[in-house]
Protein backbone atom coordinates (compact mmCIF):
# COMPACT_ATOMS: atom_id res chain seq x y z
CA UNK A 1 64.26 -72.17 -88.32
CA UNK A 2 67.01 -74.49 -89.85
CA UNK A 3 69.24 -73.42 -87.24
CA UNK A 4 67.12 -74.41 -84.40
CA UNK A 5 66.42 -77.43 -85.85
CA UNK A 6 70.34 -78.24 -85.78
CA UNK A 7 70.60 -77.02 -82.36
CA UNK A 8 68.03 -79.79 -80.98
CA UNK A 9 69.41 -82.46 -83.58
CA UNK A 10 70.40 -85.54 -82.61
CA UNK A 11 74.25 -86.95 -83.12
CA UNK A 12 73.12 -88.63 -86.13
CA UNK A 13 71.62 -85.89 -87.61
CA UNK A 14 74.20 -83.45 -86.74
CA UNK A 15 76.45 -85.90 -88.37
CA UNK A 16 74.30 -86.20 -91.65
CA UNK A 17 74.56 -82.03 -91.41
CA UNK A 18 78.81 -82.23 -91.21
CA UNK A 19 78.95 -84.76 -94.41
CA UNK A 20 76.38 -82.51 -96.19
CA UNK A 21 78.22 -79.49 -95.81
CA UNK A 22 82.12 -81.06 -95.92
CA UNK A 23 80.06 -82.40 -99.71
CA UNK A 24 79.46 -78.18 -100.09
CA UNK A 25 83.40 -77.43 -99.06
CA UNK A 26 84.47 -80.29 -101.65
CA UNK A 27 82.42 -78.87 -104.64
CA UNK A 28 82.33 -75.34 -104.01
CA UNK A 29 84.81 -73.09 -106.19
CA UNK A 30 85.01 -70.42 -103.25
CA UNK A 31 83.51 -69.84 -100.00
CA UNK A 32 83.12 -66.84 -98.32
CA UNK A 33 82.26 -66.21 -94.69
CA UNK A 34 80.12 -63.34 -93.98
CA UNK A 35 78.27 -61.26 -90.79
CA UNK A 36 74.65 -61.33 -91.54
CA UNK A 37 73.66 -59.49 -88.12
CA UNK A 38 70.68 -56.97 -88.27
CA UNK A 39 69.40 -58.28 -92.14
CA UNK A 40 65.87 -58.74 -91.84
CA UNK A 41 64.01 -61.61 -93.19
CA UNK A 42 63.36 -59.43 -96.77
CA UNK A 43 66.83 -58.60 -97.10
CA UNK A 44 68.23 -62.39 -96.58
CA UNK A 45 65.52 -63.41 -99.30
CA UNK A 46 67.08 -60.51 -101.59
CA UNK A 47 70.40 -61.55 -100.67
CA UNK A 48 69.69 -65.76 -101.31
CA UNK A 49 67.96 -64.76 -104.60
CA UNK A 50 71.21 -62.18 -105.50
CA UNK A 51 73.53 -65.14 -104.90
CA UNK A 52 71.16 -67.75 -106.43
CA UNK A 53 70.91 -66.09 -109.90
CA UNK A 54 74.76 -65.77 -109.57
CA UNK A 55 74.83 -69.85 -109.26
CA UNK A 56 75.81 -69.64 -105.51
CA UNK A 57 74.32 -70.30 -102.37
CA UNK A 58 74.01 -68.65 -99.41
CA UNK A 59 73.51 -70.79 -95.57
CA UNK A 60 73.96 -70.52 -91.93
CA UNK A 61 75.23 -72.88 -90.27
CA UNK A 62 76.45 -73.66 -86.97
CA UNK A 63 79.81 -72.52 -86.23
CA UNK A 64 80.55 -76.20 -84.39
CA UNK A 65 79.55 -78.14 -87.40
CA UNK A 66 81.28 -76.10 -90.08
CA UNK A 67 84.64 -76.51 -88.08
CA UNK A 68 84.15 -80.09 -88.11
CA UNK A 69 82.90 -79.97 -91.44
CA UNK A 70 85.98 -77.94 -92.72
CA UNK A 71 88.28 -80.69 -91.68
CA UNK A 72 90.61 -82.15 -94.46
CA UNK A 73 89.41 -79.45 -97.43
CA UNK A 74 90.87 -76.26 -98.84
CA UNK A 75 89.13 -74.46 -97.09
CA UNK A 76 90.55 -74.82 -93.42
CA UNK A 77 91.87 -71.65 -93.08
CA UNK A 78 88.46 -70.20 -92.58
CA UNK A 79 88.55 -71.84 -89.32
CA UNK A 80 89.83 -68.77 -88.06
CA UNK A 81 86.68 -66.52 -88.66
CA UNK A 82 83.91 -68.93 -86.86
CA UNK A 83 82.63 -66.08 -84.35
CA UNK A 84 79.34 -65.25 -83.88
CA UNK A 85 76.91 -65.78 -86.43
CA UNK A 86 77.79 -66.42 -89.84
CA UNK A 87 76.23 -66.89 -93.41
CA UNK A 88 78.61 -68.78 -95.81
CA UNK A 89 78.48 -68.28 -99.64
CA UNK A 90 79.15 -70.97 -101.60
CA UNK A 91 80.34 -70.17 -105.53
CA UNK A 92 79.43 -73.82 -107.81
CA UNK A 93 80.49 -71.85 -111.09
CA UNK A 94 81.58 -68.37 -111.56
CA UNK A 95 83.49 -67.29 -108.23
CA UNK A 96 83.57 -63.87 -110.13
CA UNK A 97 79.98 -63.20 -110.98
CA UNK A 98 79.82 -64.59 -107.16
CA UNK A 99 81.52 -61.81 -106.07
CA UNK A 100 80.20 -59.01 -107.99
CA UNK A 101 76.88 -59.40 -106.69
CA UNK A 102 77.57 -60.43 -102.79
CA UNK A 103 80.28 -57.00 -102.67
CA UNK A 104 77.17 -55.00 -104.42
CA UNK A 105 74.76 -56.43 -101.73
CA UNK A 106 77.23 -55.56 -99.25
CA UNK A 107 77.44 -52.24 -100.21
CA UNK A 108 73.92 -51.36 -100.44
CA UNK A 109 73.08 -53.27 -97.03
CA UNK A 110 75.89 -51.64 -94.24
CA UNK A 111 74.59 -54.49 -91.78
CA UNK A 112 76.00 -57.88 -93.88
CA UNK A 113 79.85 -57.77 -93.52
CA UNK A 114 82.16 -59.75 -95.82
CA UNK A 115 84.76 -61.64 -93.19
CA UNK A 116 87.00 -63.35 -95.80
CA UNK A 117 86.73 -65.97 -98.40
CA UNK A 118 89.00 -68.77 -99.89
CA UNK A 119 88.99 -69.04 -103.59
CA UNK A 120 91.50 -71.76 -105.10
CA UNK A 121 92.97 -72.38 -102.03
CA UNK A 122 94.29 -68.88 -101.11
CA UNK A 123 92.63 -67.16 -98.01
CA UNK A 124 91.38 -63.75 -98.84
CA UNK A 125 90.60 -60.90 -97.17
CA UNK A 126 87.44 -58.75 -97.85
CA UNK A 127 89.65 -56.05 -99.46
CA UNK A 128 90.68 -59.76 -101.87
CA UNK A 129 87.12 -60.22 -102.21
CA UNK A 130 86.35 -56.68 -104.22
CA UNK A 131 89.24 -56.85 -105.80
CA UNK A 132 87.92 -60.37 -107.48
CA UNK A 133 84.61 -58.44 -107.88
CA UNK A 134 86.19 -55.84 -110.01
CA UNK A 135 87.71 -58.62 -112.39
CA UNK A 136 85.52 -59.60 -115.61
CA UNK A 137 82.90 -62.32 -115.59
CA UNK A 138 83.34 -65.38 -117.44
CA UNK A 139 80.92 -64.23 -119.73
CA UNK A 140 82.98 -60.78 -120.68
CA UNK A 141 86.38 -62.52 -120.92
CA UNK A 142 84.54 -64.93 -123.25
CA UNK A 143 83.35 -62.04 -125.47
CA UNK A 144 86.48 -60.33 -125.07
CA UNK A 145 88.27 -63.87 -126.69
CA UNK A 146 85.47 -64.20 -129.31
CA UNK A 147 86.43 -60.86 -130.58
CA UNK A 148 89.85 -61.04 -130.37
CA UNK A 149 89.47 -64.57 -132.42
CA UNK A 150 87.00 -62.91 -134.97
CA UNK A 151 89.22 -59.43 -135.45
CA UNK A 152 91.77 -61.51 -137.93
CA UNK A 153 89.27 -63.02 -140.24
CA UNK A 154 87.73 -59.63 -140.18
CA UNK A 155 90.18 -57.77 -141.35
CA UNK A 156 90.88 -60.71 -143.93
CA UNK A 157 88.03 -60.23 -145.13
CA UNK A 158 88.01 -56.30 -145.64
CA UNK A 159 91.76 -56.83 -147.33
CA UNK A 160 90.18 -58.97 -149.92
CA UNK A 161 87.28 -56.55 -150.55
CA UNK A 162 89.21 -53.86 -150.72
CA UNK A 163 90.57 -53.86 -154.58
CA UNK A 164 87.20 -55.03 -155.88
CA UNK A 165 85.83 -51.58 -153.49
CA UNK A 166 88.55 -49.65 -155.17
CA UNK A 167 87.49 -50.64 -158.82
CA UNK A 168 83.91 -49.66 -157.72
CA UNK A 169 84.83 -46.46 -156.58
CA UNK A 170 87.15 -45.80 -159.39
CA UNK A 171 84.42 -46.39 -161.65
CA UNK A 172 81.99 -44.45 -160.10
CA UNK A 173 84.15 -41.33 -160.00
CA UNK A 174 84.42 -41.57 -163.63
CA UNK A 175 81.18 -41.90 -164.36
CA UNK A 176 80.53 -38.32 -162.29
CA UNK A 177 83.28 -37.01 -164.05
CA UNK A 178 81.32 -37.91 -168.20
CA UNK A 179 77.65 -37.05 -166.63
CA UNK A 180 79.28 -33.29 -165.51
């Protein structure tokens, strides 16, 4: 509906629609490029709500207004993959999370292709793409760091137990050793 919309919008609105998503391009972290042919309406809600919860967002726009809209960003190279109809992804905060959950919807759903992406400036191909998915999330490389911070004091803390532990068990051995 959006898309017709655009198609019978004026010049001013189609310009209002260029800055709006050139604003998208400027915030974004990564933007993918994707082939959304055949999905049916269920399957781009499931999709929206996959990307959604992973603090994307997933539009189509018009091929003629995203090539004007990718003018002067990092993202210029995707000018290249603007055939036929396309659903962009837009990642606002972890590209990697991002990832994980368009490449799974991808691979349950043969009908949405992933076309390429650019994340900090680098093009990538979709092979690039599920590679990034494969990486850890933000949240696992900040556990991963938490317990690599809290493994010193741990031990640290078992070293200084341990002769009081010692004493303990020393003592209890004996006192086996006079009950028997």
């Amino acid at each position: 509906m959006a898309e017709l919309e655009i198609v019978r919008a004026s010049r001013g609105e189609k310009a209002e629609t260029v800055a709006f998503v050139h604003e998208k391009f400027k915030t974004a972290k990564m933007a993918i490029v994707t082939e959304y042919r055949g999905l049916s309406v269920a399957q781009m809600t499931r999709l929206r709500r996959a990307i959604r919860e992973a603090s994307g967002e997933y539009q189509v726009i018009k091929n003629t207004l995203v090539r004007r809209a990718l003018m002067d960003t990092a993202y210029g190279s995707l000018d290249r993959l603007l055939d036929g109809p396309n659903g962009w992804v837009f990642a606002y905060d972890d590209p990697v999370m991002l990832s994980k959950a368009l490449v799974k919807f991808a691979d349950d759903n043969d009908k949405l292709a992933i076309k390429g992406g650019v994340f900090e400036g680098q093009f990538m191909e979709p092979a690039k793409v599920k590679v990034l998915a494969q990486m850890p999330s933000k949240p696992e490389l900040q556990a991963k760091l938490l317990a690599l911070i809290q493994a010193p004091a741990t031990q640290l803390v078992r070293l200084v137990q341990e002769p009081g532990a010692r004493v303990v068990r020393l003592l209890e051995t004996l006192r086996k050793g006079k009950s028997e």
